[in-house]
Protein backbone atom coordinates (compact mmCIF):
# COMPACT_ATOMS: atom_id res chain seq x y z
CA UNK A 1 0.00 0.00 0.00
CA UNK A 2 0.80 3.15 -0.34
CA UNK A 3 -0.09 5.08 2.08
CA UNK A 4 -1.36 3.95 5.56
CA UNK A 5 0.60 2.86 8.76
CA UNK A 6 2.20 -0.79 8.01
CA UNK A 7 0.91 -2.70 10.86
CA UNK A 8 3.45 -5.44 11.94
CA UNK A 9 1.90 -8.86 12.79
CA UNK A 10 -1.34 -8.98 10.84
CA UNK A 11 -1.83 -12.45 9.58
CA UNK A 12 -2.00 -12.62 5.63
CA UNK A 13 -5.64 -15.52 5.18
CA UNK A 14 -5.97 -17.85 2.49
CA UNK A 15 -9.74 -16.70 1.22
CA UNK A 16 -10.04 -18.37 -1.88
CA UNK A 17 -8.49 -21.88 -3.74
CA UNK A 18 -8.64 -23.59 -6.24
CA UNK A 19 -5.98 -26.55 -5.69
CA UNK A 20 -6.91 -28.17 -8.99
CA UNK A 21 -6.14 -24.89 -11.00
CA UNK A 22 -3.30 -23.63 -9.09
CA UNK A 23 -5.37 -21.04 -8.26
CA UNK A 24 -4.68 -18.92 -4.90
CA UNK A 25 -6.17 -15.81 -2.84
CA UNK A 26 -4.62 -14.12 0.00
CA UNK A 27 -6.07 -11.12 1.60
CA UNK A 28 -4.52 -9.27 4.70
CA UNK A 29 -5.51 -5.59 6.29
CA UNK A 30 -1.88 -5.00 7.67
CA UNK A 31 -2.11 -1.26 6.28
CA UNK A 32 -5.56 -0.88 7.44
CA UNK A 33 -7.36 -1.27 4.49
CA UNK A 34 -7.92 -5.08 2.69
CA UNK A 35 -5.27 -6.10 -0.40
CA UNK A 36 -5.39 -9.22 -2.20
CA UNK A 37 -3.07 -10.91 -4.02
CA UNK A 38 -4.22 -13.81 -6.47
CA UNK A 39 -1.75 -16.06 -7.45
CA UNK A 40 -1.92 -18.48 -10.53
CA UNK A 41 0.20 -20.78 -11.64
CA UNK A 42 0.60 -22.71 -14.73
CA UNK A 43 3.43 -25.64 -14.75
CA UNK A 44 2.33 -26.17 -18.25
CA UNK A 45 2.47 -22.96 -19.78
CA UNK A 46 5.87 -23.00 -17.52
CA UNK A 47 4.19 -18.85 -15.80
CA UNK A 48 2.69 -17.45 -13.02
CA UNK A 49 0.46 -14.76 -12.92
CA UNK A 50 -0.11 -12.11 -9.77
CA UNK A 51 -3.16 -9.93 -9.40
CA UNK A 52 -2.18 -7.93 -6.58
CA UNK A 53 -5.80 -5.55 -5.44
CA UNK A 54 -6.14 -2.71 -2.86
CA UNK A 55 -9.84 -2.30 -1.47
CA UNK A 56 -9.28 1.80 -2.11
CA UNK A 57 -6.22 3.53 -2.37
CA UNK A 58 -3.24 2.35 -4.36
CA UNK A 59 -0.41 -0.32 -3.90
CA UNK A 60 2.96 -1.11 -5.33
CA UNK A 61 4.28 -4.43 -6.09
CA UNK A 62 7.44 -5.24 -5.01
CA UNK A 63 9.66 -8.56 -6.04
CA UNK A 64 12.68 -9.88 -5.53
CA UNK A 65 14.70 -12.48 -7.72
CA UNK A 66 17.29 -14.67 -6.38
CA UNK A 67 21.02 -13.27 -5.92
CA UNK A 68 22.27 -15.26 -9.16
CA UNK A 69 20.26 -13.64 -11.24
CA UNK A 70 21.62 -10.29 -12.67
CA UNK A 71 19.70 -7.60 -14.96
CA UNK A 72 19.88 -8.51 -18.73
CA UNK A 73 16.96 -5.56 -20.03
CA UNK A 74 14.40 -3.14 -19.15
CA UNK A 75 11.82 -1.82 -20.93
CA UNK A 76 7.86 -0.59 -21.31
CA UNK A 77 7.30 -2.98 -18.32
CA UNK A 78 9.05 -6.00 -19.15
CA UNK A 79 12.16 -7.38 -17.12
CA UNK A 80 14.58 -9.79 -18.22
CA UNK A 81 17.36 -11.28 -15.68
CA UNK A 82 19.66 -13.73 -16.52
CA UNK A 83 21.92 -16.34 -14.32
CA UNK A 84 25.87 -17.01 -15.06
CA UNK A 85 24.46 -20.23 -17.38
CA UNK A 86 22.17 -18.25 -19.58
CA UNK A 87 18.77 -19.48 -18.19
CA UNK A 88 16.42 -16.23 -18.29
CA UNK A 89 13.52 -15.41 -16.65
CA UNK A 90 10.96 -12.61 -17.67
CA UNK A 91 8.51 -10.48 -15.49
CA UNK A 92 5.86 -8.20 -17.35
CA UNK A 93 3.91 -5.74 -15.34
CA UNK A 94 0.54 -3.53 -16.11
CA UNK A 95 0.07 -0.51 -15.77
CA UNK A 96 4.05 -0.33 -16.61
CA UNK A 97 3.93 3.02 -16.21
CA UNK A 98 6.43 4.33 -12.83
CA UNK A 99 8.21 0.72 -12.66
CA UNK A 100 11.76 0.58 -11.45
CA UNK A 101 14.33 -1.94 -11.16
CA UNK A 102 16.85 -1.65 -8.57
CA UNK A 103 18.83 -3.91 -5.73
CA UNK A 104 18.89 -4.70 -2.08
CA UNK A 105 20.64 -6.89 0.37
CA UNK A 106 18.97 -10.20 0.82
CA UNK A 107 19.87 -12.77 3.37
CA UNK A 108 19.77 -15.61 1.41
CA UNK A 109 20.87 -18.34 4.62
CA UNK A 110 21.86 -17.91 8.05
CA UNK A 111 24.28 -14.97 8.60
CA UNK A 112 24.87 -13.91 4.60
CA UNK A 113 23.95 -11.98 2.80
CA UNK A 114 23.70 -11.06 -1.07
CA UNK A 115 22.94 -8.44 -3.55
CA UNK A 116 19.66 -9.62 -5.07
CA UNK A 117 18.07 -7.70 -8.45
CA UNK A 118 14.46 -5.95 -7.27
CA UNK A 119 11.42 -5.13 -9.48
CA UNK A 120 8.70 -2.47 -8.21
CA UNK A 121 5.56 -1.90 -9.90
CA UNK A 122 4.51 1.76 -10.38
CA UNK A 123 1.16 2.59 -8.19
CA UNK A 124 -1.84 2.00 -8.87
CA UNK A 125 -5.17 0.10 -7.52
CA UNK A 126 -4.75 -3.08 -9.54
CA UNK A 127 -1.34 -4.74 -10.79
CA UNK A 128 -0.97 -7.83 -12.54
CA UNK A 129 2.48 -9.48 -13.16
CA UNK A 130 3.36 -12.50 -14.70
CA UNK A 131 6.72 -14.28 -14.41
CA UNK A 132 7.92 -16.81 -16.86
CA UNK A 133 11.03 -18.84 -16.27
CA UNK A 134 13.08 -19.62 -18.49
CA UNK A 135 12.05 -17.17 -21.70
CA UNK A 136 13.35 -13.92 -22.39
CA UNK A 137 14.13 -11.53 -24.41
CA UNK A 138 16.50 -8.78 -24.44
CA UNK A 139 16.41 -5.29 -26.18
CA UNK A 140 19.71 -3.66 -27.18
């Protein structure tokens, strides 16, 4: 959310599934007003896709990618990383519009810690994402 004081210990619920679909809603009130995040995921189409709701007010999404994977491109909303092998992943975001791509210290086990690549949707009510491993494309 974003705005609203972040209130630390809320419980995130599971309100809605759909085991047979992969299909996944969480809800939580932790900034005082209700945001849901619908998750989807499709093994065989190899993506997931993110609906991420505030109840009023607007939200940012905010992801982060594991430390091996570094920035390959940027642009009109779609991310590519990249690991040391050449495996690629791609995230797309809507409304694009305000995303930025940045890093942060992760603690990726017990007492280290790593640069790790971070993707934040611009702000808005709504914002869907979808991540596919393994595909991407690059722009010079």
């Amino acid at each position: 959310m974003t705005s609203g004081r972040f209130r630390e210990g809320t419980a995130t619920r599971l309100v809605g599934a759909d085991p047979d679909r992969q299909v996944f809603e969480l809800a939580d009130d932790a900034y005082g007003v209700t945001r849901t995040r619908q998750v989807r995921v499709e093994h065989g189409a190899d993506r997931m896709v993110v609906r991420d709701r505030a109840a009023e007010g607007t939200l940012r999404s905010l992801w982060h990618f594991d430390p091996a994977l570094r920035l390959v491109s940027q642009r009109d909303g779609v991310v590519v990383l990249e690991d040391g092998d050449g495996w690629r992943v791609t995230l797309t975001q809507h409304p694009y519009a305000g995303q930025s791509v940045g890093t942060v210290n992760v603690s990726p086990g017990y007492l280290r810690t790593a640069e790790s690549v971070t993707v934040t949707s611009g702000e808005a009510p709504e914002v869907l994402t979808v991540i596919v491993p393994g595909a991407g494309r690059s722009w010079g």
